[in-house]
Protein backbone atom coordinates (compact mmCIF):
# COMPACT_ATOMS: atom_id res chain seq x y z
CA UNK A 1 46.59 -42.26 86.77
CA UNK A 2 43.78 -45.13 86.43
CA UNK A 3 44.17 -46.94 89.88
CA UNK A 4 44.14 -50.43 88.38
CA UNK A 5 47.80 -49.31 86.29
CA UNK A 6 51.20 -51.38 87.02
CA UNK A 7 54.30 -49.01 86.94
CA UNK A 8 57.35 -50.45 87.20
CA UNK A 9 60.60 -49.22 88.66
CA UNK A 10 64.03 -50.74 86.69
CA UNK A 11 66.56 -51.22 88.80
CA UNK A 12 69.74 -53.28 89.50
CA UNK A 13 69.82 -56.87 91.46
CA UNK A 14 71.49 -55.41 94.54
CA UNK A 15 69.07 -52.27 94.74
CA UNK A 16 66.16 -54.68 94.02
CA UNK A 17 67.13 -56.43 97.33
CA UNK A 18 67.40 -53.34 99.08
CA UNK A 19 63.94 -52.24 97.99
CA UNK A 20 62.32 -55.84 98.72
CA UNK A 21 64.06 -56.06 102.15
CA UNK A 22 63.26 -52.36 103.29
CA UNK A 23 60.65 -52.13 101.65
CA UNK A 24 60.92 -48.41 100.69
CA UNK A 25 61.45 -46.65 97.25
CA UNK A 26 64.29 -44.16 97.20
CA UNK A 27 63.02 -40.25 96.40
CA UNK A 28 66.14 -38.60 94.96
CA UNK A 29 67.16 -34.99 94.80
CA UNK A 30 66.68 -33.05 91.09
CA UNK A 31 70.91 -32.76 91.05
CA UNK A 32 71.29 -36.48 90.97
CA UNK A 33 69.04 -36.92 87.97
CA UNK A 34 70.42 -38.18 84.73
CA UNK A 35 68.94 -35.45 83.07
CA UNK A 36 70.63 -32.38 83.98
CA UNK A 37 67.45 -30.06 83.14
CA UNK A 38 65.20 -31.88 85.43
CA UNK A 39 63.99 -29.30 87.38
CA UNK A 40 66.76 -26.92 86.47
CA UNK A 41 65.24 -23.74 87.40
CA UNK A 42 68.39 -21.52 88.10
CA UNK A 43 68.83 -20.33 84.76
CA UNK A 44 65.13 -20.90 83.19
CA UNK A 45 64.58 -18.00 86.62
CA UNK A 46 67.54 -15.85 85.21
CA UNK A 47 67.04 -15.66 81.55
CA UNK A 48 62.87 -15.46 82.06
CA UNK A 49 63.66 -12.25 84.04
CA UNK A 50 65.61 -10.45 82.20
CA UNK A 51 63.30 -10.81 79.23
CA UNK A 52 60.21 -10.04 81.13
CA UNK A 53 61.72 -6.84 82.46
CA UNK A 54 62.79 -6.10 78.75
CA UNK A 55 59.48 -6.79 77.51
CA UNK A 56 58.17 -4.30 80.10
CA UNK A 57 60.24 -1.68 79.22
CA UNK A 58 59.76 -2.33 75.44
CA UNK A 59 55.99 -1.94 76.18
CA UNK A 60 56.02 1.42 78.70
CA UNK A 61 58.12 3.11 75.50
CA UNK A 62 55.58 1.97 73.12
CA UNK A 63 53.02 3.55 75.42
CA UNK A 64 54.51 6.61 76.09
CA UNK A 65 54.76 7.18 71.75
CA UNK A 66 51.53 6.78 71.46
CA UNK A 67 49.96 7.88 74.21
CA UNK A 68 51.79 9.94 77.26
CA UNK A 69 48.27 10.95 78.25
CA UNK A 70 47.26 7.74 79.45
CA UNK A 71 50.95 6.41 80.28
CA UNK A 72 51.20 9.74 82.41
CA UNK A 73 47.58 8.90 84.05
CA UNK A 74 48.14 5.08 84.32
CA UNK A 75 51.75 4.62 85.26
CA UNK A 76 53.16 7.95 86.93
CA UNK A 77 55.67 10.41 85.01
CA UNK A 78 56.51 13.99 85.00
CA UNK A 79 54.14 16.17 83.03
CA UNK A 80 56.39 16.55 80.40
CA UNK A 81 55.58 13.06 78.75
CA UNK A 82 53.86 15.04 75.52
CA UNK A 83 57.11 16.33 75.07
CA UNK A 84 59.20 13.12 75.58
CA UNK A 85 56.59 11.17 73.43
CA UNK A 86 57.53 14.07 70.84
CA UNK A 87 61.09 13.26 71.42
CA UNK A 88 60.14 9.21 70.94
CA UNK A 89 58.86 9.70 67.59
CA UNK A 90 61.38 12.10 66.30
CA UNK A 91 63.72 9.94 66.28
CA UNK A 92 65.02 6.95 64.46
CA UNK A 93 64.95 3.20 65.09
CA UNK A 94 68.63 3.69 66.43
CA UNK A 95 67.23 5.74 68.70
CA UNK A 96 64.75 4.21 70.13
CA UNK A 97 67.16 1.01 70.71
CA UNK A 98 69.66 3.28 72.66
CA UNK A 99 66.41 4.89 74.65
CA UNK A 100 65.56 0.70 75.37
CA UNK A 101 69.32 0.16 76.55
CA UNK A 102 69.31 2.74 79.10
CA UNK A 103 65.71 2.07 80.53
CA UNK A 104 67.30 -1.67 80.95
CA UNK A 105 70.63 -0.46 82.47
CA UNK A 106 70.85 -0.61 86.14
CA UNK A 107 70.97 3.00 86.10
CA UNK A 108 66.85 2.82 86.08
CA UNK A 109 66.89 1.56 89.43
CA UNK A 110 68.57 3.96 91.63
CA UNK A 111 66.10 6.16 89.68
CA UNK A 112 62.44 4.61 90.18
CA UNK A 113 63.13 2.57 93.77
CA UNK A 114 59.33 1.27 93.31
CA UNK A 115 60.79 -0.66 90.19
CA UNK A 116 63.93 -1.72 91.83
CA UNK A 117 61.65 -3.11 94.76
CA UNK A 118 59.45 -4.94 92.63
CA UNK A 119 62.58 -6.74 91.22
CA UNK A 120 63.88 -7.53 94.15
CA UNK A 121 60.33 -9.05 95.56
CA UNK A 122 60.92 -11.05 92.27
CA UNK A 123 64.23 -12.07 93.42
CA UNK A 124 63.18 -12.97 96.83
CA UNK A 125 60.02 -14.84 95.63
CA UNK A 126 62.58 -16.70 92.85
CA UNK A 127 65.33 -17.67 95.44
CA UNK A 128 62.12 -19.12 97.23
CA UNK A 129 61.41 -21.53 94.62
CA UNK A 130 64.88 -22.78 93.42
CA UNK A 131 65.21 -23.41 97.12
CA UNK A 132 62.12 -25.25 97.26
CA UNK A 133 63.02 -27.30 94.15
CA UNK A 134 66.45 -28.12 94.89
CA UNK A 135 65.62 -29.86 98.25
CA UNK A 136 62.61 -31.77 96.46
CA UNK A 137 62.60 -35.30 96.37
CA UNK A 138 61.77 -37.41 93.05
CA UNK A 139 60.63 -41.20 92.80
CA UNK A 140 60.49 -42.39 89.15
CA UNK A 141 58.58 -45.05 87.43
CA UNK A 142 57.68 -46.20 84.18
CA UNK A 143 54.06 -47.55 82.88
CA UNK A 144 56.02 -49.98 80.60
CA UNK A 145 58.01 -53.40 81.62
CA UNK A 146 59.14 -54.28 77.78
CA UNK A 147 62.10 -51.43 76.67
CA UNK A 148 64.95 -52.70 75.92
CA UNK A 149 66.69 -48.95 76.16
CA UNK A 150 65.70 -49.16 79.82
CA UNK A 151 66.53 -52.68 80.68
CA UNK A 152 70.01 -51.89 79.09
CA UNK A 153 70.27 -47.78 81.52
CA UNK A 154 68.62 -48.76 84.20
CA UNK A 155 68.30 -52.41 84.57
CA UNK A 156 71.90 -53.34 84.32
CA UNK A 157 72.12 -54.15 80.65
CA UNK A 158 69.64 -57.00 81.42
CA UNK A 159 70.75 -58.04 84.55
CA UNK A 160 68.56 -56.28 86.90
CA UNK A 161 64.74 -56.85 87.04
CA UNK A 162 61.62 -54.28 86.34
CA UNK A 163 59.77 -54.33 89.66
CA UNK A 164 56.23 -53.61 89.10
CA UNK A 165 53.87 -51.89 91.83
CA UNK A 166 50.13 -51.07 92.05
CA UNK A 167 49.04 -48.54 94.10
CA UNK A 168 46.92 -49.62 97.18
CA UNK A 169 43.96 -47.24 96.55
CA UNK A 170 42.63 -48.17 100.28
CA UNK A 171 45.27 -46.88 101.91
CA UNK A 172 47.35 -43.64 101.75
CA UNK A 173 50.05 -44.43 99.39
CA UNK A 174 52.18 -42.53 97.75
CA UNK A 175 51.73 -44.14 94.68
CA UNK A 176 48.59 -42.57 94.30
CA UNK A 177 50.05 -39.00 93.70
CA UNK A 178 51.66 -40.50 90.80
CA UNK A 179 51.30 -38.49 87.57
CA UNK A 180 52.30 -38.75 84.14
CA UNK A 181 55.95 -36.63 82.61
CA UNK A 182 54.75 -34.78 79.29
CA UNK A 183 57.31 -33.79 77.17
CA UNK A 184 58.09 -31.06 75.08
CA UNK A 185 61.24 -29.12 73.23
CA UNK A 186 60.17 -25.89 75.08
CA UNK A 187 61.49 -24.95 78.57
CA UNK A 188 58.67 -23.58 80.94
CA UNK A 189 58.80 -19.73 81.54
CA UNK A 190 57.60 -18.32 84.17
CA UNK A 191 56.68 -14.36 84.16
CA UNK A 192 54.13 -13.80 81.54
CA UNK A 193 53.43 -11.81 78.52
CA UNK A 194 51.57 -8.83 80.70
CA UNK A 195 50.00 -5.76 80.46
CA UNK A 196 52.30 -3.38 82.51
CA UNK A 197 49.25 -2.07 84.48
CA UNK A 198 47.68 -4.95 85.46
CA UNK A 199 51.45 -6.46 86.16
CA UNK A 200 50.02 -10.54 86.43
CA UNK A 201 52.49 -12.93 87.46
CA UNK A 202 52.02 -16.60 88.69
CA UNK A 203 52.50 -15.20 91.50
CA UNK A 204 49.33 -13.45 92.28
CA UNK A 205 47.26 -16.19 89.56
CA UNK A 206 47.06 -19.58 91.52
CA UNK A 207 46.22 -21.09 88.60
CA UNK A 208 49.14 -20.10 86.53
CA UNK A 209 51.38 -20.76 89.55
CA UNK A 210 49.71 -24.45 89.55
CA UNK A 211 50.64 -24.85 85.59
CA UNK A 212 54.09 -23.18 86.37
CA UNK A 213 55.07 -25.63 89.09
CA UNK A 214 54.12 -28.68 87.04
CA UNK A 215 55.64 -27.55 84.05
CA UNK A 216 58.56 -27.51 86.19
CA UNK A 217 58.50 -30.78 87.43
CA UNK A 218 56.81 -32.90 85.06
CA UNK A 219 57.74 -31.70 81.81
CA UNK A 220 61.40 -33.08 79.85
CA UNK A 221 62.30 -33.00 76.44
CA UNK A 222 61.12 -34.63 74.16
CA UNK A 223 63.92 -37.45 73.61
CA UNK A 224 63.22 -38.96 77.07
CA UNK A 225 59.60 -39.47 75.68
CA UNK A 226 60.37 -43.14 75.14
CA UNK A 227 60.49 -43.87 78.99
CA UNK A 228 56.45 -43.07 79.44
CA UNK A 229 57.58 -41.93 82.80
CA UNK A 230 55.54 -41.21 85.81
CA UNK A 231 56.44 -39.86 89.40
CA UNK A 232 56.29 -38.32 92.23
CA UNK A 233 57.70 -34.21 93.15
CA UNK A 234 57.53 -34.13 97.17
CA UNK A 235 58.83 -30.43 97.77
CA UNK A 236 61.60 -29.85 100.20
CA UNK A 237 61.44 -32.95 101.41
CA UNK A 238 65.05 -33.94 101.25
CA UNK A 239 67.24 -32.41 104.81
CA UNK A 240 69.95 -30.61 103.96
CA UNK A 241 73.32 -32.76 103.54
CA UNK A 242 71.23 -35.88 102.13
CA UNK A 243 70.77 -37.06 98.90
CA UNK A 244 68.24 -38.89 99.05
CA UNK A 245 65.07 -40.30 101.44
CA UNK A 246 63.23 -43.33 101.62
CA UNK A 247 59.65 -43.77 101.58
CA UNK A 248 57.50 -47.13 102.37
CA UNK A 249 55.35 -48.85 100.63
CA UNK A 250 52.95 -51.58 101.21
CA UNK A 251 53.97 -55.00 100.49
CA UNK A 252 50.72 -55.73 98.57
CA UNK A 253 51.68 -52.91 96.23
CA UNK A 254 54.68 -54.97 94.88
CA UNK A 255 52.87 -56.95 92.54
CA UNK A 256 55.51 -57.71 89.85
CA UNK A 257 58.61 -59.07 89.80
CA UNK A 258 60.29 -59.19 86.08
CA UNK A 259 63.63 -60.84 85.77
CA UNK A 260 66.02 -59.83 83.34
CA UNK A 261 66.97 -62.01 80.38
CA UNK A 262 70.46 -61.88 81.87
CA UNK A 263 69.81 -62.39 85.51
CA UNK A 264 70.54 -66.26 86.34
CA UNK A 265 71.45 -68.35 89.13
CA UNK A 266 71.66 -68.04 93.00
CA UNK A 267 70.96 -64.11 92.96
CA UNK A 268 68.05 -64.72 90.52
CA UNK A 269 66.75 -67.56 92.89
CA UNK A 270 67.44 -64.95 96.00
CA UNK A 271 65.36 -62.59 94.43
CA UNK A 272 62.40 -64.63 93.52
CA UNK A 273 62.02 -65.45 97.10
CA UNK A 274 62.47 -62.51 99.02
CA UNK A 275 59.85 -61.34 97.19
CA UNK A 276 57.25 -63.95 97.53
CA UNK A 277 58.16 -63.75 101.09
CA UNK A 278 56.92 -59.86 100.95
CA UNK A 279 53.87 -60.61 98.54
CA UNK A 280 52.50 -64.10 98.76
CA UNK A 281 50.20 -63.05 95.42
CA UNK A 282 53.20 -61.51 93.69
CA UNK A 283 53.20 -62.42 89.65
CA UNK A 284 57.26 -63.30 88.97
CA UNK A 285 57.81 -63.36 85.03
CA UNK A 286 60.91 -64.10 83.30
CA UNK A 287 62.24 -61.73 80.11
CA UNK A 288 62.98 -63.91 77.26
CA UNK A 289 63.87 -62.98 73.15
CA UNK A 290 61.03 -62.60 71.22
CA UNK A 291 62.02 -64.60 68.05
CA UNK A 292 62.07 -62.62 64.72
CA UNK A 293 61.31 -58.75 66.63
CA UNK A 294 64.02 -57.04 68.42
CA UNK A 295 61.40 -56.77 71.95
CA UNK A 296 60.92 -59.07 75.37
CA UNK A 297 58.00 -61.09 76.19
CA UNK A 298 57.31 -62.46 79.51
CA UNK A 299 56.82 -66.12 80.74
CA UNK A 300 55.48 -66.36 83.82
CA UNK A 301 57.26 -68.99 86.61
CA UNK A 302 55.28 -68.09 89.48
C-alpha cells in the first residue's frame, strides 16, 4: 500500500471511544468474521485432498495403459505391469471406473504403506495449517470513508464514525503490513495439478506456499468487493480461550475522525475531543446528504 493512503476503520460510538482511549485496534479471530469463509480452510483442506489423491490415481492408471515400462521403472510395481496394462485396455470404460474406485478405496492403503504415509504427512502438515489459521488474528480496514452500505453494517446505521489512520512509516507500525483483499468467485486450492513423479506440493515450492497462504487470507468473494478492504493476517497470534487481541497504534496515525450523519449531541461532542486530545493535527469532518446523489460528502469542523 502507497504510504501516504488513509484507511479507515467503521465502527460504532462506544467502540470508537474504546479505540481513542486505549489506543489499540482490535485483531479478531477468522470464526468471528461476518463472512463465514474467511479463512475457512477446514473443508477447502478436505475436499482439495480427496481430489488430488483422485487425480493421482486417475493419472498412475493412465500411465500404466500406456506405458507399464516406464510406470514399472518410474513408480515401482510387480513385473507383471505389461500384463495388467493388457488387462487396462481390454476392458471397457465401466471398467476402468470400477479399477479407479478401488485404487481410491481405503483398501489401497493397508496395501502400499509408502502411500498411506504420504497421506498422513499430508494430514499432519494440513492439521498444521488450520491450526495456524484458526488462532490468527485479523484487523480490517477500508481505503474508502464515503459507503453508505458500510456506514449502515458497520457504522451503526449512521451513528458511528469512520476513523481514518495513516500509517507512521518512521516507526514500526503495524499499519504498514497492510495489504489489499482481492476477490474472486473461486476458492483457493491447495495441492496442485502434478506430475505423480515429481509429486510438487506447496509444500516443498516456497513460492506456491507464499501464493497459497495469501490466497487464503486475502482473497473473498466477489460480493464483498464493494468494501475495498485492506488488513492485516498475524498468524497464531490469538492465545487459546480469547477472541480477540489488541494492538497499539501511534496517536499520530489517527488522522481522521468522520462523524456520522446521525451521530449528534453530547456523545458526538465527547468524541470530537477525545480525539483532538490524542492527535492535536487530527482532521474531524462531518457526513452530510449530498443533494440530488444518493452518497456523503464531508464538511470539515476542525
Amino acid at each position: 500500500m502507497p504510504q501516504q493512503d488513509t484507511v479507515y476503520k467503521y465502527t460504532s460510538e462506544n467502540a470508537a471511544r474504546l479505540i481513542i482511549a486505549n489506543r489499540t485496534l482490535r485483531f479478531g479471530r477468522p470464526s468471528a468474521m461476518n463472512d463465514p469463509f474467511d479463512i475457512n480452510i477446514d473443508d477447502l483442506f478436505e475436499t482439495a485432498l480427496t481430489d488430488w489423491r483422485n487425480a493421482e490415481v486417475a493419472i498412475l492408471v493412465d500411465t500404466l495403459s500406456a506405458n507399464p515400462a516406464e510406470y514399472a521403472e518410474r513408480v515401482g510395481v510387480p513385473e507383471d505391469a505389461i500384463a495388467i496394462s493388457g488387462i487396462i485396455n481390454a476392458g471397457t470404460a465401466a471398467h476402468r471406473e470400477e479399477l479407479l474406485a478401488l485404487l481410491t478405496s481405503p483398501v489401497i492403503e493397508d496395501m502400499y504403506p509408502q502411500w498411506k504415509a504420504t497421506l498422513d504427512a499430508l494430514e499432519l502438515e494440513k492439521s498444521a495449517i488450520v491450526t495456524q489459521f484458526k488462532n490468527s488474528g485479523i484487523f480490517c480496514a477500508t481505503r474508502n470513508k464515503n459507503n453508505l452500505l458500510m456506514w449502515s453494517h458497520y457504522a451503526d446505521q449512521h451513528k458511528g464514525v469512520a476513523l481514518g489512520f495513516r500509517q507512521d512509516v518512521a516507526r514500526d507500525s503495524f499499519l504498514r503490513l497492510l495489504e489489499p483483499v482481492s476477490y474472486s468467485n473461486i476458492r483457493p486450492k491447495f495441492y496442485r495439478p502434478f506430475d505423480p513423479l515429481v509429486r510438487s506440493t506447496p509444500s516443498s515450492d516456497p513460492d506456491a506456499m507464499r501464493a497459497f497462504t495469501r490466497s487464503l487470507t486475502h482473497v473473498k468473494s466477489t460480493e464483498w468487493a464493494y468494501e475495498e478492504e485492506v488488513r492485516v493476517v498475524d498468524p497464531s497470534c490469538i492465545p487459546e480461550g480469547q477472541d480477540a487481541i489488541f494492538q497499539p497504534y501511534y496517536p499520530t496515525e489517527l488522522v481522521e475522525l468522520n462523524i456520522g450523519l446521525r451521530l449528534t449531541g453530547a456523545a458526538r461532542d465527547e468524541l470530537i475531543a477525545a480525539a483532538a486530545a490524542l492527535n492535536k493535527d487530527v482532521s474531524i469532518f462531518q457526513a452530510r446528504m449530498t443533494a440530488g446523489t444518493y452518497s456523503l460528502s464531508f464538511e470539515r469542523i476542525a
